[in-house]
Structure formats: structure tokens, C-alpha cells
N, C-alpha and C. Protein backbone atom coordinates (compact mmCIF):
# COMPACT_ATOMS: atom_id res chain seq x y z
N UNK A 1 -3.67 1.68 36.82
CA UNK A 1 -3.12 0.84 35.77
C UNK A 1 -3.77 -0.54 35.92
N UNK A 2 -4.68 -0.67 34.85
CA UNK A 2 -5.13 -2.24 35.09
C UNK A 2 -4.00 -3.30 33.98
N UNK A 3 -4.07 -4.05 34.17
CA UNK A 3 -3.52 -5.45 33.48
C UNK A 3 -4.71 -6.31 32.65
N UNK A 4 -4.41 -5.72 31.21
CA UNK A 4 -6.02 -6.89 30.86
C UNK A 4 -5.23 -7.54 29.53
N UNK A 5 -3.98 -7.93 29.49
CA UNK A 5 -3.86 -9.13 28.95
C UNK A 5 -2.59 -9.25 28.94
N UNK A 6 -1.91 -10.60 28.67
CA UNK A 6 -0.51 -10.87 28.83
C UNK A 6 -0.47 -12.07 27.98
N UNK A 7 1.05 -11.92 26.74
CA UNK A 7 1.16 -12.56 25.67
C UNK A 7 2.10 -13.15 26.23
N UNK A 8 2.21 -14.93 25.90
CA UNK A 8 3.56 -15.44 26.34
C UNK A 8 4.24 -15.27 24.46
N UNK A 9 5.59 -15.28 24.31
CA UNK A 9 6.04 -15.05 23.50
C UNK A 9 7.16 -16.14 23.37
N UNK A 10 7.21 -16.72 21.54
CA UNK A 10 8.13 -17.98 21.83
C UNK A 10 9.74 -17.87 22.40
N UNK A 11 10.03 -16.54 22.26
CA UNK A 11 11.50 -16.37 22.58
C UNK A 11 11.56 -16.26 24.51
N UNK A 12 10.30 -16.87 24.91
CA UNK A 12 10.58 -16.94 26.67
C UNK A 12 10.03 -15.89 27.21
N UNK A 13 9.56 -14.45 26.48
CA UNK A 13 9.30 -13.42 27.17
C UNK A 13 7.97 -12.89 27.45
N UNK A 14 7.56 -12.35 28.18
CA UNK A 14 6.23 -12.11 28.80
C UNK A 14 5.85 -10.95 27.95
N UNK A 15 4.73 -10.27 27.20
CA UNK A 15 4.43 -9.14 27.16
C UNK A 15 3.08 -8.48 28.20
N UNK A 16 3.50 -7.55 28.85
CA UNK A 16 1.85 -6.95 30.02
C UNK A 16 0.93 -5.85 28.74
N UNK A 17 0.05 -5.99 29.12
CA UNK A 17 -0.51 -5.04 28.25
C UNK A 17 -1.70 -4.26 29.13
N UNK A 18 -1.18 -3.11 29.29
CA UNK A 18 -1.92 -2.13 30.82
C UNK A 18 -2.79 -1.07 29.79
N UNK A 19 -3.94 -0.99 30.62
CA UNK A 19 -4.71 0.27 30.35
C UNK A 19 -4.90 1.36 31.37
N UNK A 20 -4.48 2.36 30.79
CA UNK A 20 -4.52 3.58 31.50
C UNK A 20 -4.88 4.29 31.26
N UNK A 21 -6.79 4.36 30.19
CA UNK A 21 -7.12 5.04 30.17
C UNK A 21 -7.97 5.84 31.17
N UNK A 22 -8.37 7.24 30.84
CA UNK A 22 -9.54 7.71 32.42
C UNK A 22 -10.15 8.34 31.18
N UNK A 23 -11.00 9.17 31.99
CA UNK A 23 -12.05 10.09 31.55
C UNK A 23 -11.57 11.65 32.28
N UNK A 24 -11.85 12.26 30.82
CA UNK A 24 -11.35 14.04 30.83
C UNK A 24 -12.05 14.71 30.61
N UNK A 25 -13.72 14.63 30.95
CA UNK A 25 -13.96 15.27 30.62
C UNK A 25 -15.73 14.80 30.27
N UNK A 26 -17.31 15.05 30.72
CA UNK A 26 -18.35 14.53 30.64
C UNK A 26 -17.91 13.14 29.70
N UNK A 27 -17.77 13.70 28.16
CA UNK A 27 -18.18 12.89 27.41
C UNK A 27 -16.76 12.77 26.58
N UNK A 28 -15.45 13.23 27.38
CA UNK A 28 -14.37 11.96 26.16
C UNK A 28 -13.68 11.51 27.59
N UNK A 29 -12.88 10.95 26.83
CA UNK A 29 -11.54 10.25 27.73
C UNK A 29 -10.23 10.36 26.91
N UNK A 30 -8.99 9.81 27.53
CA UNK A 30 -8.19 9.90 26.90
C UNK A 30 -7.74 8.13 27.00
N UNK A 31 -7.94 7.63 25.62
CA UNK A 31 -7.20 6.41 25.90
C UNK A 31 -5.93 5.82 25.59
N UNK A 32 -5.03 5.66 26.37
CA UNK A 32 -3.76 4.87 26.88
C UNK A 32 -3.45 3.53 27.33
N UNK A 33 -2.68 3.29 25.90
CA UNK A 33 -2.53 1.62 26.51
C UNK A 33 -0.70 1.83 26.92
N UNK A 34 -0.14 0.87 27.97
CA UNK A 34 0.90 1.09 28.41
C UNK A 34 1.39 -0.85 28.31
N UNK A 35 2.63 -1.16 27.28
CA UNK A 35 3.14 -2.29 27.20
C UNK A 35 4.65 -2.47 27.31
N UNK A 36 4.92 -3.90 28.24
CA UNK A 36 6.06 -3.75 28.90
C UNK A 36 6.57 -5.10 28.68
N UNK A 37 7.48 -5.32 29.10
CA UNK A 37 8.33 -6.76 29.19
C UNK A 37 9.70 -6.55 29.63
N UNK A 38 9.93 -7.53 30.44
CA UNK A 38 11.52 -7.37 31.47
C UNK A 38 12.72 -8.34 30.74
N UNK A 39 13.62 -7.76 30.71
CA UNK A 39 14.22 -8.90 30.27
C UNK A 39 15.64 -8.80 30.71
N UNK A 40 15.79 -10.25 31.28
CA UNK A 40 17.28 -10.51 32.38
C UNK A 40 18.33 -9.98 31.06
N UNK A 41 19.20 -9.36 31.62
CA UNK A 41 20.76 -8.99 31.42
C UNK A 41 21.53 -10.33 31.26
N UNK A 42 22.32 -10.44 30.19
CA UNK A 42 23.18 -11.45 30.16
C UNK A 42 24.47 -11.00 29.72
N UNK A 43 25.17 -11.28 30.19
CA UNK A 43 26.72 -11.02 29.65
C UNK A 43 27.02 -11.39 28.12
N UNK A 44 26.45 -12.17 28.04
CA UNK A 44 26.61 -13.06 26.13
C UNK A 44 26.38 -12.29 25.29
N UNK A 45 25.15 -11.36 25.88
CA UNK A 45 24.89 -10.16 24.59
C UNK A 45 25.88 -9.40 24.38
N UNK A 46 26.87 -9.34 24.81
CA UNK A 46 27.89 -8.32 24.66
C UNK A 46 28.93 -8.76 24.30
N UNK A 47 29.94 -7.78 23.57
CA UNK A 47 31.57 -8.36 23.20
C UNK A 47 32.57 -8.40 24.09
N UNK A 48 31.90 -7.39 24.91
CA UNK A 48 33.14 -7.10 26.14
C UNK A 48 32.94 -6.87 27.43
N UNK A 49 33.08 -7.81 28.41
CA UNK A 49 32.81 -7.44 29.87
C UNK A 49 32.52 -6.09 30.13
N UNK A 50 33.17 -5.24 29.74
CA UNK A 50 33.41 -3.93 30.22
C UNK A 50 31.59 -3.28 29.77
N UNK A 51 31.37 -3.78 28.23
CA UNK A 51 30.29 -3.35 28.10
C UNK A 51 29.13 -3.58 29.24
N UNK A 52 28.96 -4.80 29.02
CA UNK A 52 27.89 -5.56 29.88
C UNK A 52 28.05 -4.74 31.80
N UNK A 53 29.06 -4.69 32.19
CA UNK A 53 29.36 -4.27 33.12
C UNK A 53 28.45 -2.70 33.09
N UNK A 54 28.75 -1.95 32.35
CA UNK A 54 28.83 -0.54 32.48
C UNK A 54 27.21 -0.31 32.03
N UNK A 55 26.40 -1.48 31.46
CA UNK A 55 25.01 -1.59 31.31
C UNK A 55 24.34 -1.68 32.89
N UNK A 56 24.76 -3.03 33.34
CA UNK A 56 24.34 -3.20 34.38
C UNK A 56 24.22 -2.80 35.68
N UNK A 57 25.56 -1.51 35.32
CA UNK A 57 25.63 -0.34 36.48
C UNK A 57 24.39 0.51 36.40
N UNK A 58 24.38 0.50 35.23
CA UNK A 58 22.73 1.93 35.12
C UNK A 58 21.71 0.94 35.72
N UNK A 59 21.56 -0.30 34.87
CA UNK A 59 19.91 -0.67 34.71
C UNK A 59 19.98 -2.08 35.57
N UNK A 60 20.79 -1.97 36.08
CA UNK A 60 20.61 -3.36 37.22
C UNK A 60 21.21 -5.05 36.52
N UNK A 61 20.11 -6.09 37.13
CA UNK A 61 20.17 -7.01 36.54
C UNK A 61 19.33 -7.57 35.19
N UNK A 62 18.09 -6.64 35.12
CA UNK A 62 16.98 -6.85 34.31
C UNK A 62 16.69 -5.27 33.60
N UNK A 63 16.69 -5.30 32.34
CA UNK A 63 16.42 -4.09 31.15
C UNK A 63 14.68 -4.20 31.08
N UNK A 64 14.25 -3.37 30.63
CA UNK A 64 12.37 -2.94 30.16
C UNK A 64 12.54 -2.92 28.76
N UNK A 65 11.37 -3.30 27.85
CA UNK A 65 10.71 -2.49 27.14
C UNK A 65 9.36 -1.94 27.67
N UNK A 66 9.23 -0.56 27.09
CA UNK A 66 8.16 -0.20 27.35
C UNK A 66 7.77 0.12 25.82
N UNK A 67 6.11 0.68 25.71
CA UNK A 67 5.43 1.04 24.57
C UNK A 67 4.37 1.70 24.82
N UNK A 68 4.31 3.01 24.71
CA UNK A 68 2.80 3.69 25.07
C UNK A 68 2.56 4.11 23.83
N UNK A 69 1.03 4.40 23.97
CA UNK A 69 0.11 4.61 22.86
C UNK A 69 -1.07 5.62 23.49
N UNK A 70 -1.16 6.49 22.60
CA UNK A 70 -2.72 7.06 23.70
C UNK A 70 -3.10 8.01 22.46
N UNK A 71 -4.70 8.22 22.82
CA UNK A 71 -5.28 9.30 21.66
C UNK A 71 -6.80 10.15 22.59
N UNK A 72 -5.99 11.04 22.72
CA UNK A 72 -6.70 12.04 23.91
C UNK A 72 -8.30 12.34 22.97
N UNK A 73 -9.04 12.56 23.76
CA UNK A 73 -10.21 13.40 23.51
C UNK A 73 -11.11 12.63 23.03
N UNK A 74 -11.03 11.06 23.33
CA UNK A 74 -11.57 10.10 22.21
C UNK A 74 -13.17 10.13 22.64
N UNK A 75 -14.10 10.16 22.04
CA UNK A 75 -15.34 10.05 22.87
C UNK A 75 -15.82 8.68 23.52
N UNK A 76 -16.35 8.59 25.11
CA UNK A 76 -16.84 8.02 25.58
C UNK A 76 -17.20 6.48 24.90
N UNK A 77 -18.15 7.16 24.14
CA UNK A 77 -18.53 5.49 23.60
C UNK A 77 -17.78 4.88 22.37
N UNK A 78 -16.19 5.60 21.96
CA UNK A 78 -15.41 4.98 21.05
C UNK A 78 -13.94 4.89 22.28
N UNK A 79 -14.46 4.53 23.24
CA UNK A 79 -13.11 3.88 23.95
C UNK A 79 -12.40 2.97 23.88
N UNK A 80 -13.55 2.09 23.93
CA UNK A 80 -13.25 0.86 24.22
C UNK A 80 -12.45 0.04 22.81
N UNK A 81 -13.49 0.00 21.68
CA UNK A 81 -13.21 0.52 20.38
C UNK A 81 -11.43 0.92 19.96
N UNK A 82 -11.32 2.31 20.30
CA UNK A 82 -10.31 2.70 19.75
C UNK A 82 -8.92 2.23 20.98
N UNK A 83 -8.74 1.70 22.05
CA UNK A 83 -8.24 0.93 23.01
C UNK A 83 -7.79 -0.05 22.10
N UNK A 84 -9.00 -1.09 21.55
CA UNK A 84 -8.57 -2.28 21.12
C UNK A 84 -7.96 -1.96 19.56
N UNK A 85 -8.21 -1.18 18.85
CA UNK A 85 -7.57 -0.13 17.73
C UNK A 85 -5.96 -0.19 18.25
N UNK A 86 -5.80 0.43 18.89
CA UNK A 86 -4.30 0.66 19.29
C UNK A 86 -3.12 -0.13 19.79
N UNK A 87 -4.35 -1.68 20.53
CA UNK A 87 -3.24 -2.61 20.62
C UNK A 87 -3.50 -3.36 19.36
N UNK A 88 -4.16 -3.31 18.50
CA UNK A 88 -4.11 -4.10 17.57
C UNK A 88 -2.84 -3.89 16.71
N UNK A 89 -3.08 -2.31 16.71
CA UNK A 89 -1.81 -1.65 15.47
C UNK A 89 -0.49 -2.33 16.28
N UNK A 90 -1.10 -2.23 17.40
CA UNK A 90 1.12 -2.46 17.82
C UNK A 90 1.30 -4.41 17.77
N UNK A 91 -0.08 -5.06 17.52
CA UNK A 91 0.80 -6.24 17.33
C UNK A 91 0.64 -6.78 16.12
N UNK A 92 -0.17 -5.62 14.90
CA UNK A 92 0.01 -6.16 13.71
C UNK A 92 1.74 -5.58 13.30
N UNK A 93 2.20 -4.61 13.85
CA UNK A 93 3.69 -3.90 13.87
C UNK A 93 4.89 -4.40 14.39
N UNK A 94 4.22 -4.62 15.28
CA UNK A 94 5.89 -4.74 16.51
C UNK A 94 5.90 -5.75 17.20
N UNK A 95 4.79 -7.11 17.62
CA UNK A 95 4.66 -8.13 17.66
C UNK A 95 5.76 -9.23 17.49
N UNK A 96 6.28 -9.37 16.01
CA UNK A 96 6.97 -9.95 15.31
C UNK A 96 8.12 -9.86 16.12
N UNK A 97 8.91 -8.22 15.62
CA UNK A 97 9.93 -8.02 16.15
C UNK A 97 10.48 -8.84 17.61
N UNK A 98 9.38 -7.85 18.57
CA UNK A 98 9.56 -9.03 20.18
C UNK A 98 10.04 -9.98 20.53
N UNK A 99 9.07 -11.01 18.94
CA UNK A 99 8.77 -12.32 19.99
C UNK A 99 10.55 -13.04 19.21
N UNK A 100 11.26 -12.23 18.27
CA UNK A 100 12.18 -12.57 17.53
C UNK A 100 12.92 -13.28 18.91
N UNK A 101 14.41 -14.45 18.42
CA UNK A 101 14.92 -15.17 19.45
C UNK A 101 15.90 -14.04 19.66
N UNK A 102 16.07 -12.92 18.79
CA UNK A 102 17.72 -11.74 19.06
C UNK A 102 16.89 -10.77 19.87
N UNK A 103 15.37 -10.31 20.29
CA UNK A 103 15.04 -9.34 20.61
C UNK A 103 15.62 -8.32 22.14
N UNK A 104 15.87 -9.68 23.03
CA UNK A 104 16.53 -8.95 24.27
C UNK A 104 17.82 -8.97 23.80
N UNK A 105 18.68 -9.80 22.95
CA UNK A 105 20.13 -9.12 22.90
C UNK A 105 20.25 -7.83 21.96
N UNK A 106 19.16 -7.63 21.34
CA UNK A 106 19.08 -6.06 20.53
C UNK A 106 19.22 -5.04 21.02
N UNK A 107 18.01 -5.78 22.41
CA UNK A 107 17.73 -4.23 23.18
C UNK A 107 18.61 -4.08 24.17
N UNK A 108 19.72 -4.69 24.60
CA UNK A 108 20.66 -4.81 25.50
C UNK A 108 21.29 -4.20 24.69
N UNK A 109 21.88 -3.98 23.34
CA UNK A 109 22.81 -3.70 22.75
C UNK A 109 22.52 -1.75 22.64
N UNK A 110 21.28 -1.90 22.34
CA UNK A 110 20.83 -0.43 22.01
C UNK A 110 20.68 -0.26 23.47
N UNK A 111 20.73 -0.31 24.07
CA UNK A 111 20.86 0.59 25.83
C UNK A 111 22.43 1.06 26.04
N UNK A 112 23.30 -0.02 25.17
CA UNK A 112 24.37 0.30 25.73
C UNK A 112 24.64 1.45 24.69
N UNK A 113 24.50 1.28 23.22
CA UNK A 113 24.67 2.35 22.56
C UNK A 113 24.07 4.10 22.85
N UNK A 114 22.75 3.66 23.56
CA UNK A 114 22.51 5.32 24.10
C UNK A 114 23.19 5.88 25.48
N UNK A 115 23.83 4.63 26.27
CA UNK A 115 24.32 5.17 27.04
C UNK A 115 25.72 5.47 26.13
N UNK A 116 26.41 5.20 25.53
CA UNK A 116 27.56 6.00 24.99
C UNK A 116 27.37 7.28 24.34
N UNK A 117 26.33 7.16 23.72
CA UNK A 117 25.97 8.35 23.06
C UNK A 117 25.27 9.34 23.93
N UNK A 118 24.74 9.08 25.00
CA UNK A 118 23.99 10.22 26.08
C UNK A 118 24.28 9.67 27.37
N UNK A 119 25.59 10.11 27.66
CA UNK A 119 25.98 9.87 28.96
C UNK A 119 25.35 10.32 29.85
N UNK A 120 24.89 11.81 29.50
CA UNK A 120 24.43 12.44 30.66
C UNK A 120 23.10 12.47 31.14
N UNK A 121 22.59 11.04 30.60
CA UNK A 121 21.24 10.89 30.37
C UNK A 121 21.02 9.62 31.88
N UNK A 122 22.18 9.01 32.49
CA UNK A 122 22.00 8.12 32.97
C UNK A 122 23.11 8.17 34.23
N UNK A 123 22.61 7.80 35.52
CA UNK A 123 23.13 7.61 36.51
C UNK A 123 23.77 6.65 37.22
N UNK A 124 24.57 6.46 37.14
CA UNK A 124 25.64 4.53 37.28
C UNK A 124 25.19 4.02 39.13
N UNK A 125 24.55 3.14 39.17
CA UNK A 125 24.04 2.79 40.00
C UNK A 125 25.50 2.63 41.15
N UNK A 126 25.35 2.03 42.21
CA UNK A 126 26.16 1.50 43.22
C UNK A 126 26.48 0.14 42.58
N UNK A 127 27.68 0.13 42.69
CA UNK A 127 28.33 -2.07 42.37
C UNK A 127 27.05 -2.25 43.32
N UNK A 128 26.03 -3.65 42.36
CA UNK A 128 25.90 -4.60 43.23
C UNK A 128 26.63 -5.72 43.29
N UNK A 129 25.76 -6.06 44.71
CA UNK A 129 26.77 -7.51 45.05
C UNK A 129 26.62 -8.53 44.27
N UNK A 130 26.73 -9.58 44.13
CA UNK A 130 26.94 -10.95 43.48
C UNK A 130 27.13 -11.99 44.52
């Protein structure tokens, strides 16, 4: 996983933008871009202790976005090319959204909603301390 660029964003948040592409093969590869950003847990995003609580049991003190992208079989000399193709699409797309000032209380909100809706999808950590 290399690191070949990182967006500061006005709402405070970092975006990584990783490449993970390899080679599959003489003459293609498969290229994969992998994009992330952390973002601290706050109680404010929520209506009710209980929520925020029962978030922070799964996912700690700090939530992810992630974003992968990949297009297998690409040939050799359209890597590089279709690499920069793919992060382009995601920040002529989803860019915006991110750098919005509601974006980590969104995604705090939608973690808590899939954990209600797919309980059995998630493992309640140990109380940490404080």
C-alpha cells in the first residue's frame, strides 16, 4: 500500500489516497486505489447517550471512511492513466460530500443505524477506560 496523496479538507479532515495496484499477469495489472479518513467520535452527533455509547462500544473512539475502486485486467501501459481516471471520478463525485461541515456527524449517524439494523454484523468491544 503506497500513500501518494493526501487532501486536507475544510471541515478539519484528512483524506489518504493509497494505491494498491500490482501486476497479474506479463502485460495487465489490476488497478486499485484505496481512500480513507478517520474521524473522532463525538457525543454531539447523537440524540442520546445511549446511542453514542453503543457506537463507541463497536468502533472505539475514532469511525473510518473507506472507498475502494479497482478495474482488473487493465493493460500495463494504461495504469497509470486509468489510476488517475479513478481518483478523478471519486473527487469529481464524492469530494464535495466529505469535505461538507455535517460529513462525520452523517457517518456517525449511519454506523449507528446499521448497527441497529445488522446487529449481527458487529461485535461490542470491552468498556474502555476514560
Amino acid at each position: 500500500m503506497k500513500l501518494i496523496e493526501q487532501i486536507e479538507l475544510a471541515n478539519g479532515l484528512t483524506l489518504n489516497i493509497y494505491d494498491l495496484s500490482r501486476q497479474i499477469a506479463q502485460d495487465t495489472a489490476k488497478v486499485e486505489i484505496y481512500i480513507t479518513t478517520e474521524i473522532a467520535l463525538k457525543e454531539s452527533y447523537f440524540a442520546h447517550h445511549d446511542d453514542f455509547t453503543r457506537v463507541k462500544n463497536i468502533f472505539g473512539n475514532k469511525i473510518n471512511f473507506e472507498y475502494r475502486k479497482e478495474s482488473s485486467f487493465t493493460p500495463i501501459e494504461k495504469e497509470t492513466t486509468t489510476r488517475d481516471e479513478l481518483i478523478e471520478t471519486f473527487k469529481n463525485n464524492s469530494i464535495n460530500y466529505i469535505a461538507s461541515p455535517n460529513f462525520a456527524q452523517n457517518l456517525a449517524l449511519s454506523k449507528l443505524r446499521d448497527i441497529k439494523n445488522n446487529p449481527f454484523k458487529y461485535i461490542v468491544r470491552p468498556e474502555q477506560e476514560t
